[in-house]
N, C-alpha and C. Protein backbone atom coordinates (compact mmCIF):
# COMPACT_ATOMS: atom_id res chain seq x y z
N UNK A 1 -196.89 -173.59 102.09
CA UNK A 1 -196.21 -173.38 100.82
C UNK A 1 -197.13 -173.84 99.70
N UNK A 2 -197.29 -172.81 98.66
CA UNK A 2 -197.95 -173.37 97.68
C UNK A 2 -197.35 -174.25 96.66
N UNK A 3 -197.76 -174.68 96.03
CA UNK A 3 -197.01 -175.51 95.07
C UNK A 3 -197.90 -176.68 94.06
N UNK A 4 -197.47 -177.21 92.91
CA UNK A 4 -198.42 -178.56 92.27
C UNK A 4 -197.30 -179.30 91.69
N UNK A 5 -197.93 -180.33 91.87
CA UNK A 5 -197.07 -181.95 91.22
C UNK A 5 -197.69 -182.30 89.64
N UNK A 6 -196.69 -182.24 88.60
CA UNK A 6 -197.02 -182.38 87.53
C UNK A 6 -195.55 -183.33 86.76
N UNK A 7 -195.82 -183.65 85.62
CA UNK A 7 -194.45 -184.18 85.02
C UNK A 7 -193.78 -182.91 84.35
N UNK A 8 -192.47 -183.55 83.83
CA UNK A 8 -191.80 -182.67 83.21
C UNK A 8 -192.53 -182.60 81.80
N UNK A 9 -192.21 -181.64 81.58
CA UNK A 9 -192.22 -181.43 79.51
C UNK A 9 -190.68 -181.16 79.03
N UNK A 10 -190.79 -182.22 77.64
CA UNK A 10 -189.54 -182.18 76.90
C UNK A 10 -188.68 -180.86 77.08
N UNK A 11 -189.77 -180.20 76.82
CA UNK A 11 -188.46 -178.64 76.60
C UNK A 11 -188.33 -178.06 78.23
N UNK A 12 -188.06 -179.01 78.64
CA UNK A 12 -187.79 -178.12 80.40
C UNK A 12 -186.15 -178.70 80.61
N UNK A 13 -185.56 -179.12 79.57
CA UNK A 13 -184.33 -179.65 80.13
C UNK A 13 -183.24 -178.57 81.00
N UNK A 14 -183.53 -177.50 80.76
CA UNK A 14 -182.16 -177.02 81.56
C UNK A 14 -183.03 -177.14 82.59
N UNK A 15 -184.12 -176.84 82.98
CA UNK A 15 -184.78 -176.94 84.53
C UNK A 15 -184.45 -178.56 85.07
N UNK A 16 -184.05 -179.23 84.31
CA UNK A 16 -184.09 -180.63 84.88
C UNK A 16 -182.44 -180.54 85.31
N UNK A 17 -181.66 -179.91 84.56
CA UNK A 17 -180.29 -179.99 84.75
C UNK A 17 -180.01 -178.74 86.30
N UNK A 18 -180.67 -177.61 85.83
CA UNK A 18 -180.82 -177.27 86.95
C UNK A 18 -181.14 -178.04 88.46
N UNK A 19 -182.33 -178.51 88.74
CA UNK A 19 -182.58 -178.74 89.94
C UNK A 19 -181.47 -180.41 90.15
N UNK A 20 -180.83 -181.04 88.85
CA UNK A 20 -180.18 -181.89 89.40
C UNK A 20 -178.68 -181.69 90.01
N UNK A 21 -178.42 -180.21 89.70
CA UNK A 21 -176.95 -179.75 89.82
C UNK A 21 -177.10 -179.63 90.95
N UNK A 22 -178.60 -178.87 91.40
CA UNK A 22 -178.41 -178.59 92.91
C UNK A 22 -178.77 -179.93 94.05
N UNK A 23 -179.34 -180.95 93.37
CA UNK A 23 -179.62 -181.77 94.25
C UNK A 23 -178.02 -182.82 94.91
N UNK A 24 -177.03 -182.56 93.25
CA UNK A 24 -176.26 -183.69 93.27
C UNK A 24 -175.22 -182.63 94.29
N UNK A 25 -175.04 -181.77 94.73
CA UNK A 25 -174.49 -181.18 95.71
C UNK A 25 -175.18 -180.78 97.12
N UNK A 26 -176.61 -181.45 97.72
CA UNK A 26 -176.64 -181.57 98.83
C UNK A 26 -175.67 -182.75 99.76
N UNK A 27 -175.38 -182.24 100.85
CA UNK A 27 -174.70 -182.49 101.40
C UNK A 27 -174.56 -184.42 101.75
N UNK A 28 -175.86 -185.15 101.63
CA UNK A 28 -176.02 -186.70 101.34
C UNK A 28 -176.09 -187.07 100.22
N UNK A 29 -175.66 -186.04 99.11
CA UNK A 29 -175.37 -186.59 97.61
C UNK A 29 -175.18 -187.74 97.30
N UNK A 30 -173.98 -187.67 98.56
CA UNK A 30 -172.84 -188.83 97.93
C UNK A 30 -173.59 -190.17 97.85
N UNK A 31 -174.53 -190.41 99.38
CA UNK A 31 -175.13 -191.45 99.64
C UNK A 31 -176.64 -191.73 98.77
N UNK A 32 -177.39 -190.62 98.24
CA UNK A 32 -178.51 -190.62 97.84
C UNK A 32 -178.26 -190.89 95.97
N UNK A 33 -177.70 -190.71 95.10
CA UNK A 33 -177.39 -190.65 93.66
C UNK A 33 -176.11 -191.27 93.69
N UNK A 34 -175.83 -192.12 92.37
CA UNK A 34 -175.01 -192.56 91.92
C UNK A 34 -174.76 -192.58 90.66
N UNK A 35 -174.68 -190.58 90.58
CA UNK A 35 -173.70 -189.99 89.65
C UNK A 35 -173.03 -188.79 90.80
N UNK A 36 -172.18 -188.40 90.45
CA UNK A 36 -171.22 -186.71 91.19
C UNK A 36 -171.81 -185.67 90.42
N UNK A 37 -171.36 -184.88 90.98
CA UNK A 37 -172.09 -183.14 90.53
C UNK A 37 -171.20 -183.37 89.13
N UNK A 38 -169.51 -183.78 89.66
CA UNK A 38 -168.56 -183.31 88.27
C UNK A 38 -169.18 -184.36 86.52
N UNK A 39 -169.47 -185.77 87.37
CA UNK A 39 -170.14 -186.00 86.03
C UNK A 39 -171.10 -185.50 85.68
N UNK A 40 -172.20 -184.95 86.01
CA UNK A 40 -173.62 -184.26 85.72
C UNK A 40 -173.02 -183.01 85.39
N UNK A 41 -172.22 -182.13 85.43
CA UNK A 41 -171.98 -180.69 85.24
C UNK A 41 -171.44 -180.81 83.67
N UNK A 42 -170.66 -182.08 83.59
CA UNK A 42 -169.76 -182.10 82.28
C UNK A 42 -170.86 -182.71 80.87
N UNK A 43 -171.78 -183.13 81.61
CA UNK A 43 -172.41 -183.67 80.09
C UNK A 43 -173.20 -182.50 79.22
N UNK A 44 -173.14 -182.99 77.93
CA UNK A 44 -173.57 -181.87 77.22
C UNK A 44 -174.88 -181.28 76.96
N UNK A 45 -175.67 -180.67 76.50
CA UNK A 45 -176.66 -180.46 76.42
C UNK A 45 -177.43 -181.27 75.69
N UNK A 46 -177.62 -182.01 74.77
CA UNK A 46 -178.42 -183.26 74.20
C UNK A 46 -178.47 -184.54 75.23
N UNK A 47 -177.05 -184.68 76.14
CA UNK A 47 -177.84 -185.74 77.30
C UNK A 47 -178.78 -185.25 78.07
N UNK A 48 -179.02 -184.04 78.40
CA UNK A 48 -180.26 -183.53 79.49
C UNK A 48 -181.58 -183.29 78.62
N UNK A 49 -181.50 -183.08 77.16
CA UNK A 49 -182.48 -182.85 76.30
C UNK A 49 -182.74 -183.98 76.55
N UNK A 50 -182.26 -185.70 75.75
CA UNK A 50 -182.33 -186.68 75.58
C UNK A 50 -183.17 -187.13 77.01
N UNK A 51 -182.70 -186.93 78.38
CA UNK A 51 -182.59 -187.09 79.61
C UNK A 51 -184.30 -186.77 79.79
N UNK A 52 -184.71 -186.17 79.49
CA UNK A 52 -186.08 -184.84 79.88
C UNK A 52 -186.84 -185.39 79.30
N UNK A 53 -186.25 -185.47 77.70
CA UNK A 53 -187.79 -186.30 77.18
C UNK A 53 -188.43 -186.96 76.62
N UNK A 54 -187.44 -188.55 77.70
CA UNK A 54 -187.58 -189.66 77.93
C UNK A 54 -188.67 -189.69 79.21
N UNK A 55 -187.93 -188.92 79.79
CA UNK A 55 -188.80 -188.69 81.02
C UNK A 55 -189.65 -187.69 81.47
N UNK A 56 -189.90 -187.27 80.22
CA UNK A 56 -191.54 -186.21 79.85
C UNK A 56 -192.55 -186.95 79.82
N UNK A 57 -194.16 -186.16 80.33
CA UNK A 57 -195.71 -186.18 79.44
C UNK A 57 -195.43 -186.93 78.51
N UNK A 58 -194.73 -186.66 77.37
CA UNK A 58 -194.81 -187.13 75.88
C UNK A 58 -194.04 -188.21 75.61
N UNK A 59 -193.12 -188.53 76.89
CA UNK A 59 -191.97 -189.81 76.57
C UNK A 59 -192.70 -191.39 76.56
N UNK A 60 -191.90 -192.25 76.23
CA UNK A 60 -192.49 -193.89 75.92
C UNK A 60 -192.91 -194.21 77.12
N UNK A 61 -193.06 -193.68 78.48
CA UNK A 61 -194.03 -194.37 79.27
C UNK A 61 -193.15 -195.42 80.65
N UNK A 62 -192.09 -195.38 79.89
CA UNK A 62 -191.36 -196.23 80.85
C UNK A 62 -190.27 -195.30 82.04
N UNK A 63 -190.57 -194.39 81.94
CA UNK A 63 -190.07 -193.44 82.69
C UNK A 63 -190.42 -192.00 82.89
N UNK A 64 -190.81 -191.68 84.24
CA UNK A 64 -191.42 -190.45 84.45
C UNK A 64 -190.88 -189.40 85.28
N UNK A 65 -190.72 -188.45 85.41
CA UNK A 65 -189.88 -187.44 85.80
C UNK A 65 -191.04 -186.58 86.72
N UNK A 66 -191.60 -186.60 87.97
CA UNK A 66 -192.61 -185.69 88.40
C UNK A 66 -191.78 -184.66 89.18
N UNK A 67 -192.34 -182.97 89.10
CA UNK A 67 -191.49 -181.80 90.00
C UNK A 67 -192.78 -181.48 91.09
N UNK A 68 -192.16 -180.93 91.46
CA UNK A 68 -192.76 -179.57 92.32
C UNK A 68 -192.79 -178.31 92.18
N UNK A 69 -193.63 -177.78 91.75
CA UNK A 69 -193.73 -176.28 90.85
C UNK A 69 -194.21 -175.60 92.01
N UNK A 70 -194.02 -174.27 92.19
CA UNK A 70 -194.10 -173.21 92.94
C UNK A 70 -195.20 -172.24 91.72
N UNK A 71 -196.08 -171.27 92.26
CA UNK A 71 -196.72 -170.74 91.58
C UNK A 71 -195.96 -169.47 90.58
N UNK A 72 -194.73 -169.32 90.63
CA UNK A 72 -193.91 -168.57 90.00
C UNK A 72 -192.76 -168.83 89.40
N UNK A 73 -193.14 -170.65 88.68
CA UNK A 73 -192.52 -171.57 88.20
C UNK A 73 -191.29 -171.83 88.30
N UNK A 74 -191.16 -172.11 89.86
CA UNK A 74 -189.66 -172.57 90.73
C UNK A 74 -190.00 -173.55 90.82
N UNK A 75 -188.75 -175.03 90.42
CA UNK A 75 -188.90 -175.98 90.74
C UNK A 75 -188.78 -176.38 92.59
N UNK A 76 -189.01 -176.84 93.31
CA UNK A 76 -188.72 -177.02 94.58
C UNK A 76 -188.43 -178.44 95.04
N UNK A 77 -188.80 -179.38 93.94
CA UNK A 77 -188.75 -180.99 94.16
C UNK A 77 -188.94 -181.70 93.02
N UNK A 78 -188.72 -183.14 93.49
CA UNK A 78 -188.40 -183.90 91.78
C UNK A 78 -188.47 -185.62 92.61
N UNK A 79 -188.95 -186.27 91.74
CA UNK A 79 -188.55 -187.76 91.82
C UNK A 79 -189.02 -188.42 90.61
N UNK A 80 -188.10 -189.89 90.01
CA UNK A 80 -188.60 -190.02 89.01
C UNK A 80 -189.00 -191.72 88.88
N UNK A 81 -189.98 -192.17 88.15
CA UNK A 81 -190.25 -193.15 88.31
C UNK A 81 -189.72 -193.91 86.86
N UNK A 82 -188.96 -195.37 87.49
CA UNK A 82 -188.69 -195.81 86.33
C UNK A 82 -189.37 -197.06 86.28
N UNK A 83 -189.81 -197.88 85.35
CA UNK A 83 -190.58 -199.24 85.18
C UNK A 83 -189.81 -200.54 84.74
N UNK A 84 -189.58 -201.40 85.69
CA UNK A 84 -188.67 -202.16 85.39
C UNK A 84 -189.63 -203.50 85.46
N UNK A 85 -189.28 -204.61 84.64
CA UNK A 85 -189.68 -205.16 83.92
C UNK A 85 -188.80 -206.97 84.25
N UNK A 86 -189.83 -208.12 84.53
CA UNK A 86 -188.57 -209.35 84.11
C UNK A 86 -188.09 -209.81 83.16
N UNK A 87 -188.67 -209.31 82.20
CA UNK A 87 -188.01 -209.19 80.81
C UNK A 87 -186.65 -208.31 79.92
N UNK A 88 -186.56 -207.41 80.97
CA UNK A 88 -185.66 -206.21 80.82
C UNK A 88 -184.23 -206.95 80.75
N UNK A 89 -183.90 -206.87 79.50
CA UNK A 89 -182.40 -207.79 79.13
C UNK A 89 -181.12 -207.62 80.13
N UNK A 90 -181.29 -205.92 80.72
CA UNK A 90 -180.18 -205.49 82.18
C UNK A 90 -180.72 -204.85 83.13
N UNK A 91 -180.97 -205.43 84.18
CA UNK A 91 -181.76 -204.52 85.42
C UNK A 91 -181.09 -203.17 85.44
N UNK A 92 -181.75 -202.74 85.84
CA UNK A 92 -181.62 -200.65 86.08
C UNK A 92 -180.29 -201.09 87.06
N UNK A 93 -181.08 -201.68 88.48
CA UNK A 93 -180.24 -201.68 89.71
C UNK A 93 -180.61 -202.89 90.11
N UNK A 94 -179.16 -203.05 91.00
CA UNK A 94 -179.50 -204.40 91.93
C UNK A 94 -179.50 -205.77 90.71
N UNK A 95 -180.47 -206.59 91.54
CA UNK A 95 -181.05 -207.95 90.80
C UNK A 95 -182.05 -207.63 89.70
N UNK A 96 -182.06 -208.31 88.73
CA UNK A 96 -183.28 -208.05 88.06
C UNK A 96 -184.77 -208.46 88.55
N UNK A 97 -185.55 -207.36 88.27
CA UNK A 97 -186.71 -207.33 88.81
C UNK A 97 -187.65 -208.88 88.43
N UNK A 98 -188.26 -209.28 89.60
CA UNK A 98 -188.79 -210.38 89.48
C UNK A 98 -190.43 -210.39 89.33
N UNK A 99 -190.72 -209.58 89.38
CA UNK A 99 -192.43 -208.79 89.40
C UNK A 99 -191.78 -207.70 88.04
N UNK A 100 -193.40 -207.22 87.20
CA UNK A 100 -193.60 -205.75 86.83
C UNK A 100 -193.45 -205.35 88.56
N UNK A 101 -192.96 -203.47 88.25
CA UNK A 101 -192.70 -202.84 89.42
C UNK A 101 -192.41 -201.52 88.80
N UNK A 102 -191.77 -200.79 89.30
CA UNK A 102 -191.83 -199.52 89.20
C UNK A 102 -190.56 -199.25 90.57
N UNK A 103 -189.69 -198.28 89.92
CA UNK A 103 -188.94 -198.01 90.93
C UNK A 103 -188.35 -196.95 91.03
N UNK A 104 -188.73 -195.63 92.37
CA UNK A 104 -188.34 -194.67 92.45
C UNK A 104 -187.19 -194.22 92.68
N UNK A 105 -186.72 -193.38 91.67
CA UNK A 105 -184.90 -192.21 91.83
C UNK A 105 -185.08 -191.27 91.72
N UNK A 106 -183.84 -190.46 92.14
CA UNK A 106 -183.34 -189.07 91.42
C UNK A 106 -184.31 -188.16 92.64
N UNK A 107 -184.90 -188.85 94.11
CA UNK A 107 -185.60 -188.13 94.92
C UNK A 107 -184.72 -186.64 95.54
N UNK A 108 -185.72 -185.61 95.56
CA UNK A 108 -184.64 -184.47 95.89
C UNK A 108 -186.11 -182.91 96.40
N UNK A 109 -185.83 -182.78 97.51
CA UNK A 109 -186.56 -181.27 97.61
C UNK A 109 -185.83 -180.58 98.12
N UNK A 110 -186.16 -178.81 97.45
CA UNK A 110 -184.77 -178.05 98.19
C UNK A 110 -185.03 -177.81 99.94
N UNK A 111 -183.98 -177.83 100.52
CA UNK A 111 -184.07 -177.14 101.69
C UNK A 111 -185.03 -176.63 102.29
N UNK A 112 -185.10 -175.48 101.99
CA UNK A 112 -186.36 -174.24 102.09
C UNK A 112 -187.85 -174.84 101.87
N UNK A 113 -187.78 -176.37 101.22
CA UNK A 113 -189.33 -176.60 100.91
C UNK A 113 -189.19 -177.77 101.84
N UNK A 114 -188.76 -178.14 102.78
CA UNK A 114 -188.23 -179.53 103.36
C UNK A 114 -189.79 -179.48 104.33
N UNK A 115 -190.28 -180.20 104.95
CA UNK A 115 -191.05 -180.13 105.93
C UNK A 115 -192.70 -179.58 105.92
N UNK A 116 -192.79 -179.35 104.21
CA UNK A 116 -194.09 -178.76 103.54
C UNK A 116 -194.68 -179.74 103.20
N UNK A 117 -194.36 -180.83 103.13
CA UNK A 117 -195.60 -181.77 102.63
C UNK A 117 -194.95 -181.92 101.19
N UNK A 118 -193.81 -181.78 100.79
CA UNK A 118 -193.27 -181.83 98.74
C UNK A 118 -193.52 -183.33 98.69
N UNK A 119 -192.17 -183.80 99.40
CA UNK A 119 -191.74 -185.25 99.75
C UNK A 119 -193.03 -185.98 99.70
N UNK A 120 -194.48 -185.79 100.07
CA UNK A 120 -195.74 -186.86 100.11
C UNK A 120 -196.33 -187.17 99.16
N UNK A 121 -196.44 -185.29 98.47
CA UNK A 121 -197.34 -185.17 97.52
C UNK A 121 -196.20 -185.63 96.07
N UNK A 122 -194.94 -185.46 95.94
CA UNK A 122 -193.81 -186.33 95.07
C UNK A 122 -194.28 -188.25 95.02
N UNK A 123 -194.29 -188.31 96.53
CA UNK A 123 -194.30 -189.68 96.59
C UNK A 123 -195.65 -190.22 96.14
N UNK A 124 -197.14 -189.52 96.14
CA UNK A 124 -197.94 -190.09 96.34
C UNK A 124 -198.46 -189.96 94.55
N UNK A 125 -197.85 -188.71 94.07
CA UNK A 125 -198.23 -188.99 92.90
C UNK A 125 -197.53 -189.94 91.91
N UNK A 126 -195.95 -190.22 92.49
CA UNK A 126 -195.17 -191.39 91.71
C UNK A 126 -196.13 -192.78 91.90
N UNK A 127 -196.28 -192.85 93.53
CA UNK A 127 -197.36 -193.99 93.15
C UNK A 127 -198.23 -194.11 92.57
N UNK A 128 -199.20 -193.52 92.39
CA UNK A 128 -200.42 -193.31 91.78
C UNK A 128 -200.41 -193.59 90.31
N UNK A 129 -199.07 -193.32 90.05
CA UNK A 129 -198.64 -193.12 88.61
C UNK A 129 -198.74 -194.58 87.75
N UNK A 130 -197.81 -195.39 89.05
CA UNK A 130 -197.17 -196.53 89.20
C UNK A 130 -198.42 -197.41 88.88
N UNK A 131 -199.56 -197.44 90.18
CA UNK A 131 -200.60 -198.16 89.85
C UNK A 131 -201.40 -197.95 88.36
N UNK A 132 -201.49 -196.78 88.02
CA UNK A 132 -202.05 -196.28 87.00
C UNK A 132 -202.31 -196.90 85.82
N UNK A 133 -200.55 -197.39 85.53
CA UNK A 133 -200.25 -197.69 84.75
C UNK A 133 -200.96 -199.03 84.01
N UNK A 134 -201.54 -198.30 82.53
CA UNK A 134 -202.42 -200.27 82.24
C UNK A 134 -201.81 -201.18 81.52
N UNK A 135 -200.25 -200.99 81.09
CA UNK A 135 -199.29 -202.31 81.18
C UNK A 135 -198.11 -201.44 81.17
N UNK A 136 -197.58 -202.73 82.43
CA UNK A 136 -197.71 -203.84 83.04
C UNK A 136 -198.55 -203.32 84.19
N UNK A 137 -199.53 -204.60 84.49
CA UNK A 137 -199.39 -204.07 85.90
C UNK A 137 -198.32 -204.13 86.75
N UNK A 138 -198.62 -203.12 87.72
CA UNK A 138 -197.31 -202.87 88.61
C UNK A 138 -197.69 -203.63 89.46
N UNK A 139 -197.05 -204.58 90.03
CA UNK A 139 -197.33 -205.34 91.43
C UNK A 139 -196.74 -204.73 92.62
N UNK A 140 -195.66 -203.90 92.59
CA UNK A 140 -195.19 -203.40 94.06
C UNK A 140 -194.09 -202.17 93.55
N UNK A 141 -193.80 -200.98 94.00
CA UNK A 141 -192.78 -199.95 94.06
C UNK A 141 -191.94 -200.08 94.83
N UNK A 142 -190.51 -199.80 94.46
CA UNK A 142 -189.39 -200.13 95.33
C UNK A 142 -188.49 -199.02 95.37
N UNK A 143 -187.40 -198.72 95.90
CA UNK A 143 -186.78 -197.86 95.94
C UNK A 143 -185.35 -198.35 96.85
N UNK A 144 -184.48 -197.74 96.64
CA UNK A 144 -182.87 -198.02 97.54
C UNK A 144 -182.83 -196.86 98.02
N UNK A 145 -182.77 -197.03 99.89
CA UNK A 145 -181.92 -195.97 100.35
C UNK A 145 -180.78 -196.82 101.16
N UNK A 146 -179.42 -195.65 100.96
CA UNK A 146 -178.36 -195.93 101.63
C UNK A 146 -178.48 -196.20 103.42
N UNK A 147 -177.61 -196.92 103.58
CA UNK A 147 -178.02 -196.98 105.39
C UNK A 147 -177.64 -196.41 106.02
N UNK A 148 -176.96 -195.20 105.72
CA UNK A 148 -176.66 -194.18 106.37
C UNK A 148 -177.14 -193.09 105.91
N UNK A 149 -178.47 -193.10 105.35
CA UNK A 149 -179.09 -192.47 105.13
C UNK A 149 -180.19 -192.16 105.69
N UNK A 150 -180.18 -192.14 107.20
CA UNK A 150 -181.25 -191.73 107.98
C UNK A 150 -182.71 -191.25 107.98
N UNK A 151 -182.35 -189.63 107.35
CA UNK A 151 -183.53 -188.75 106.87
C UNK A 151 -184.18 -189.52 106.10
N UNK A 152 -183.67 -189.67 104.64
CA UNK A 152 -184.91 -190.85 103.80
C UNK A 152 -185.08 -191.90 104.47
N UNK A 153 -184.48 -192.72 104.95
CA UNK A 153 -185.04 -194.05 105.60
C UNK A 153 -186.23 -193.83 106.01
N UNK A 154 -186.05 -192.88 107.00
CA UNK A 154 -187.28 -192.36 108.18
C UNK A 154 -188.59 -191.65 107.65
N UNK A 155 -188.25 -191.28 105.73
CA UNK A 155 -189.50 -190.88 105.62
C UNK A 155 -189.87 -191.94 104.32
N UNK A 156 -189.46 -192.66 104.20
CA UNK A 156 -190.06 -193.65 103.32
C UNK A 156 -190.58 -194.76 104.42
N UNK A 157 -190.03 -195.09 105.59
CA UNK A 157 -190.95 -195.77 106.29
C UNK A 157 -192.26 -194.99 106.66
N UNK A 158 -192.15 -193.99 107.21
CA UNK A 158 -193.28 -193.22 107.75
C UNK A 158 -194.59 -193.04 106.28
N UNK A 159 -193.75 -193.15 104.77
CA UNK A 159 -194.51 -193.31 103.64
C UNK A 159 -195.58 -194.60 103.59
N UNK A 160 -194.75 -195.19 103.92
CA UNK A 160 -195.19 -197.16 104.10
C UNK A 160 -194.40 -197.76 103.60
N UNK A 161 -193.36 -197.14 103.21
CA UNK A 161 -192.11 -198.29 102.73
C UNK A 161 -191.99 -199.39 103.57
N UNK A 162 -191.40 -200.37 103.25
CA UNK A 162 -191.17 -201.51 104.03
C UNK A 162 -189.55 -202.26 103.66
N UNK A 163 -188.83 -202.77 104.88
CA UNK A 163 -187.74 -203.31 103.87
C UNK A 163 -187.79 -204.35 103.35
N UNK A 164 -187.23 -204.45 102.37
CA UNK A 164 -187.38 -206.03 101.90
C UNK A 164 -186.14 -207.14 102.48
N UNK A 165 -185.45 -206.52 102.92
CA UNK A 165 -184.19 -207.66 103.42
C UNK A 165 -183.08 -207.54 101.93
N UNK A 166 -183.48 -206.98 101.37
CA UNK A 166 -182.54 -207.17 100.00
C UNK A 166 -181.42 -206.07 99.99
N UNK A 167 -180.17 -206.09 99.91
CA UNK A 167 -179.32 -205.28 99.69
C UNK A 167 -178.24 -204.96 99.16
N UNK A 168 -178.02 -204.15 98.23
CA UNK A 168 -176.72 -204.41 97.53
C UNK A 168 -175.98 -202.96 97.46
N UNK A 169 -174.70 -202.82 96.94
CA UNK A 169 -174.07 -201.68 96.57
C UNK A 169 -173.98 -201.31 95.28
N UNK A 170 -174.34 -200.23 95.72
CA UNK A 170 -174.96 -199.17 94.28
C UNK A 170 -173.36 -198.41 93.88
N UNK A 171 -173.06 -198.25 92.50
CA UNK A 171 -172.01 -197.52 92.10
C UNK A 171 -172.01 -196.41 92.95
N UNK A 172 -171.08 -195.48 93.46
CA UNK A 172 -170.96 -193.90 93.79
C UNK A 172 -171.42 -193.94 95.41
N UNK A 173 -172.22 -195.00 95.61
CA UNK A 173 -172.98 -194.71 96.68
C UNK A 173 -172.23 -194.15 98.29
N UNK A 174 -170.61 -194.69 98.39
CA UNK A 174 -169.85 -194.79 99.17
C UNK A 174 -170.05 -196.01 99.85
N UNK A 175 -169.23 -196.20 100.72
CA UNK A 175 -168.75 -197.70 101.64
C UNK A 175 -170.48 -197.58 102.56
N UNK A 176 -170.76 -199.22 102.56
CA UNK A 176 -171.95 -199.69 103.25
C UNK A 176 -172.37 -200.37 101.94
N UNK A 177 -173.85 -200.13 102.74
CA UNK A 177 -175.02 -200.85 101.80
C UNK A 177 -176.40 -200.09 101.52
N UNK A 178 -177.09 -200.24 100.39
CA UNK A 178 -178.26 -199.41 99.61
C UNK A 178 -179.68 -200.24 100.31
N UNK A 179 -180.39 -199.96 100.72
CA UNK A 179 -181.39 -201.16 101.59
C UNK A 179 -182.33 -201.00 100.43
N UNK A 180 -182.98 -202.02 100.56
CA UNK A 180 -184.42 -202.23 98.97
C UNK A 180 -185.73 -202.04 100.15
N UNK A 181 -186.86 -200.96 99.84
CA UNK A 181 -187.87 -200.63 100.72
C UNK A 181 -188.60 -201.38 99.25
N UNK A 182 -190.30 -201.09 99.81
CA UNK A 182 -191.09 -201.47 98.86
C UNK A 182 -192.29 -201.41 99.60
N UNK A 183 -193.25 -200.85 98.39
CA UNK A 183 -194.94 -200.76 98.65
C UNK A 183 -195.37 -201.80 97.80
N UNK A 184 -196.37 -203.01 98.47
CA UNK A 184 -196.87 -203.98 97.72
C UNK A 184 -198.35 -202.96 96.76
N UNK A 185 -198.48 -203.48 95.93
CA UNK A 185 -199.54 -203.32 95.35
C UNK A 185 -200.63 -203.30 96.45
N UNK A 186 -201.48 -202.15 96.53
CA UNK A 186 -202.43 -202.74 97.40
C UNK A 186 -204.03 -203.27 96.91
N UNK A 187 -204.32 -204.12 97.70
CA UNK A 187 -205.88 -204.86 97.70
C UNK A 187 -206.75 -204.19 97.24
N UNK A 188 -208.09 -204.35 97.09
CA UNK A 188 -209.49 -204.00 97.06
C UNK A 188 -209.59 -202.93 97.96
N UNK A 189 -209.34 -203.35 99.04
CA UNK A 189 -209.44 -202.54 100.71
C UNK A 189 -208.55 -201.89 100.76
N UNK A 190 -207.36 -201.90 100.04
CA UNK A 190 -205.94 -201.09 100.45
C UNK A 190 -206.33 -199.76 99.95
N UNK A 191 -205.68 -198.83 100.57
CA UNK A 191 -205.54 -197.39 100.05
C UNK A 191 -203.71 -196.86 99.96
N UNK A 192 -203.68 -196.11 99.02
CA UNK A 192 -202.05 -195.91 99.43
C UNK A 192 -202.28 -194.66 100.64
């Protein structure tokens, strides 16, 4: 499958509303996002403008929105990186972050692109992004998957996720618990 990993641009919001309508109705919705299709369907068009580009090329930096473009400009995948901070007056999620970090949401590839390699080249450029970044440094990327969430579990370990032992319940998520994975910053010698 062909395809390239790039960020969003401001004016792509219905494409962002698009691929989130369809993500927030795969069938582990419930467990993977903590919003519903019915709240995402009902908001108006200035929250997905607003939404896009914050998390555009051109937005403040603290949040990034990367897709998966098809050569006939179909989105096929999405994840977005947000930068959380110990200074940040209300953590995103969970505890407040105790390191600079960076922490991946909103992960989603369609169906039809499942098993192509989206999911690596999503993940590898959020990291990349993550380290990139020349303040803060990022000391480690984290992410919550549900524990009955199998499929991601199994490919964020196989990523190098790791768990941290940390766990809490995420709004929407349904009954259980959200597990905290995480990539340390790596070394001199480290490669992601």
């Amino acid at each position: 499958m062909d395809y390239s990993i790039r960020p969003v641009r401001a004016d792509e919001w219905e494409k962002v509303r698009e691929l989130r309508l369809v993500a927030l109705q795969d069938p582990v919705a419930h467990l993977a996002f903590v919003e519903t299709y019915e709240t995402a369907v009902a908001q108006p068009d200035s929250f997905w403008q607003g939404r896009t580009a914050n998390a555009s090329e051109d937005g403040e930096g603290r949040v990034r929105q990367f897709v998966a473009e098809t050569p006939d400009g179909r989105w096929i995948g999405t994840t977005t990186v947000l930068v959380e901070r110990p200074s940040d007056a209300e953590p995103l999620f969970g505890e407040p972050a105790k390191v600079d970090q960076t922490h991946l949401v909103g992960v989603y590839v369609r169906p039809e692109a499942r098993g192509a390699g989206v999911i690596d080249a999503l993940f590898r450029t959020a990291v990349e992004w993550s380290w990139a970044l020349p303040e803060p440094t990022i000391e480690r990327v984290r992410l919550y998957v549900h524990e009955d969430n199998a499929r991601a579990g199994a490919f964020y370990r196989r990523f190098g996720f790791v768990p941290t032992g940390e766990r809490t319940v995420m709004p929407g998520s349904g009954s259980g618990y959200d597990l905290e994975y995480e990539v340390p910053r790596p070394g001199p010698q480290q490669a992601v």
